[in-house]
C-alpha atoms as a PDB file:
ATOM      1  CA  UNK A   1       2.505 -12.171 -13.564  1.00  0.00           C
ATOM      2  CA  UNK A   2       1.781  -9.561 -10.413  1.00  0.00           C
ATOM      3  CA  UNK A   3       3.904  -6.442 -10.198  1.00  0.00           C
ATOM      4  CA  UNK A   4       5.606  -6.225  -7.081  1.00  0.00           C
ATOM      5  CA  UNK A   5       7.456  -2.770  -5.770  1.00  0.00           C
ATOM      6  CA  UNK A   6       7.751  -0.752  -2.413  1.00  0.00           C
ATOM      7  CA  UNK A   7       5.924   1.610  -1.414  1.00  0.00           C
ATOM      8  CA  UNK A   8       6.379   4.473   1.492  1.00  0.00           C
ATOM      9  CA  UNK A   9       3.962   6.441   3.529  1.00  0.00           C
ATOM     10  CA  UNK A  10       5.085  10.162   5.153  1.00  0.00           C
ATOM     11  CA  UNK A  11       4.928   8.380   8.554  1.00  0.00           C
ATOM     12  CA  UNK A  12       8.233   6.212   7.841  1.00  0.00           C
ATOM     13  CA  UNK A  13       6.384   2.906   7.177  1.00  0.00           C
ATOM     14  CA  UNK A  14       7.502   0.846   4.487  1.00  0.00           C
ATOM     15  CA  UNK A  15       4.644  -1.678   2.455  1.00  0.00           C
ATOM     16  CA  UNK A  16       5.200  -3.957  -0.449  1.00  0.00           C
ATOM     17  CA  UNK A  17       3.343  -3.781  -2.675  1.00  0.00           C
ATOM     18  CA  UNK A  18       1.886  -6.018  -5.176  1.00  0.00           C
ATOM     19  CA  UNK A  19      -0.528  -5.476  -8.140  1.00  0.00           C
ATOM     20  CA  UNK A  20      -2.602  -8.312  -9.904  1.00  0.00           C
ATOM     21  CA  UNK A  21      -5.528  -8.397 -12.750  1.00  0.00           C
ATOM     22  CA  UNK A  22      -9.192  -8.424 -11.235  1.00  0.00           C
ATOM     23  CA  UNK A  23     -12.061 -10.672 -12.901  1.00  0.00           C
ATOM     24  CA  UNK A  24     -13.406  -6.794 -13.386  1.00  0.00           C
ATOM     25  CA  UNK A  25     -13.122  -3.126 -12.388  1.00  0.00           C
ATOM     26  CA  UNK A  26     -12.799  -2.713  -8.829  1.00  0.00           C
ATOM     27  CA  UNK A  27     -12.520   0.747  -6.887  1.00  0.00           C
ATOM     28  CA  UNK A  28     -11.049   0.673  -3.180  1.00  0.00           C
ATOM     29  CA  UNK A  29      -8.251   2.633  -1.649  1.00  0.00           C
ATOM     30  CA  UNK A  30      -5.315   1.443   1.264  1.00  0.00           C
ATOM     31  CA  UNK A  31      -5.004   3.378   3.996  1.00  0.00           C
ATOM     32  CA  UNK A  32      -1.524   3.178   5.950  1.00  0.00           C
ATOM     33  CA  UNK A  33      -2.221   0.717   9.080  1.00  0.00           C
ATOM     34  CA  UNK A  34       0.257   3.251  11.597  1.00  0.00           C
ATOM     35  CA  UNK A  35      -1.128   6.566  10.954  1.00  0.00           C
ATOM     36  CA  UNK A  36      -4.164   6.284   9.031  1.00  0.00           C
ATOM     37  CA  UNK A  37      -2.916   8.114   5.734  1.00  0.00           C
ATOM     38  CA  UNK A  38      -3.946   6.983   2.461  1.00  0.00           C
ATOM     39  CA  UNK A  39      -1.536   5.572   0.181  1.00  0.00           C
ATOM     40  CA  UNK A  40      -3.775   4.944  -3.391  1.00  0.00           C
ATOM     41  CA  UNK A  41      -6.605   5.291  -4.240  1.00  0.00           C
ATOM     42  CA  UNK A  42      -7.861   3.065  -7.495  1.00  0.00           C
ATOM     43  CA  UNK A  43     -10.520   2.392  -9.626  1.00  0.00           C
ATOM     44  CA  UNK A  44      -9.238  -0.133 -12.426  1.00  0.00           C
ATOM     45  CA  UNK A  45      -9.062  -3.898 -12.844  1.00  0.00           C
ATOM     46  CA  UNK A  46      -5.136  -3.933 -11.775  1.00  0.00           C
ATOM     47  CA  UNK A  47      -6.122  -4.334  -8.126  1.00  0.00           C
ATOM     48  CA  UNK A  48      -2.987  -3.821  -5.591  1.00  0.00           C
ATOM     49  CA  UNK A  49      -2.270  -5.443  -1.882  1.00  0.00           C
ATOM     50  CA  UNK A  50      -0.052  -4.266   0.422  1.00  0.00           C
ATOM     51  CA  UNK A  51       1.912  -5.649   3.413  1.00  0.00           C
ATOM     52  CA  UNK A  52       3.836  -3.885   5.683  1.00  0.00           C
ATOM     53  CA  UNK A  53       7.454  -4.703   5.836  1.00  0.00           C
ATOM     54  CA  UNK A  54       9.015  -2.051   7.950  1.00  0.00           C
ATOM     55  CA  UNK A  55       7.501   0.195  10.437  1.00  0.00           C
ATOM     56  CA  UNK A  56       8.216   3.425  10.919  1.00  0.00           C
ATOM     57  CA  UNK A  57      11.491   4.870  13.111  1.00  0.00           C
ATOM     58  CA  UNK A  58      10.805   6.688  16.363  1.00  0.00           C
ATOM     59  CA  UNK A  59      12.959   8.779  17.602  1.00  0.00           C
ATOM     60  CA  UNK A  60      14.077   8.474  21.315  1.00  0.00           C
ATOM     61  CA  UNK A  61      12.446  10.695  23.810  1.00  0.00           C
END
Protein backbone atom coordinates (compact mmCIF):
# COMPACT_ATOMS: atom_id res chain seq x y z
CA UNK A 1 0.00 0.00 0.00
CA UNK A 2 1.75 3.64 -0.98
CA UNK A 3 2.33 6.11 1.82
CA UNK A 4 0.73 9.22 1.18
CA UNK A 5 1.54 12.66 3.33
CA UNK A 6 2.12 16.47 2.58
CA UNK A 7 4.86 17.93 2.04
CA UNK A 8 5.98 21.88 2.08
CA UNK A 9 8.69 23.77 0.36
CA UNK A 10 10.14 27.36 2.01
CA UNK A 11 8.45 29.07 -0.99
CA UNK A 12 4.75 28.39 0.41
CA UNK A 13 3.93 25.55 -2.05
CA UNK A 14 2.19 22.69 -0.82
CA UNK A 15 2.86 18.86 -2.71
CA UNK A 16 1.41 15.54 -1.81
CA UNK A 17 3.24 13.29 -1.59
CA UNK A 18 3.18 9.68 -2.18
CA UNK A 19 5.78 6.87 -1.68
CA UNK A 20 5.63 3.33 -3.40
CA UNK A 21 8.14 0.13 -3.62
CA UNK A 22 10.47 0.17 -6.83
CA UNK A 23 11.27 -3.23 -8.80
CA UNK A 24 14.95 -1.99 -7.39
CA UNK A 25 17.08 0.82 -5.93
CA UNK A 26 16.51 3.95 -7.61
CA UNK A 27 18.33 7.40 -6.81
CA UNK A 28 16.60 10.75 -8.09
CA UNK A 29 15.68 13.86 -6.23
CA UNK A 30 12.27 16.46 -6.70
CA UNK A 31 12.90 19.73 -7.12
CA UNK A 32 9.95 22.26 -6.17
CA UNK A 33 8.23 23.22 -9.70
CA UNK A 34 7.76 27.32 -8.33
CA UNK A 35 11.11 28.13 -7.13
CA UNK A 36 13.41 25.51 -8.06
CA UNK A 37 14.34 24.25 -4.41
CA UNK A 38 14.87 20.75 -3.72
CA UNK A 39 12.59 18.95 -1.58
CA UNK A 40 14.37 15.10 -1.21
CA UNK A 41 16.77 13.73 -2.32
CA UNK A 42 16.70 9.59 -2.34
CA UNK A 43 18.51 6.72 -3.10
CA UNK A 44 16.36 3.57 -1.94
CA UNK A 45 13.74 1.32 -3.50
CA UNK A 46 10.74 3.37 -1.67
CA UNK A 47 10.54 5.74 -4.64
CA UNK A 48 8.22 8.99 -3.89
CA UNK A 49 5.96 11.29 -6.44
CA UNK A 50 4.79 14.43 -5.79
CA UNK A 51 1.93 16.68 -7.01
CA UNK A 52 1.37 20.00 -6.23
CA UNK A 53 -1.79 20.82 -4.46
CA UNK A 54 -1.45 24.38 -3.37
CA UNK A 55 0.72 27.05 -4.64
CA UNK A 56 2.33 29.36 -2.83
CA UNK A 57 0.61 32.87 -1.31
CA UNK A 58 1.77 36.19 -2.73
CA UNK A 59 1.45 38.94 -1.03
CA UNK A 60 -0.19 42.07 -2.66
CA UNK A 61 2.05 44.70 -4.02
Amino acid sequence: MPKTDHRSCTCGAVYRRIEAIAAARESGSYECAVCGATLESWNTAWVPSYRLIVGPIRKPE
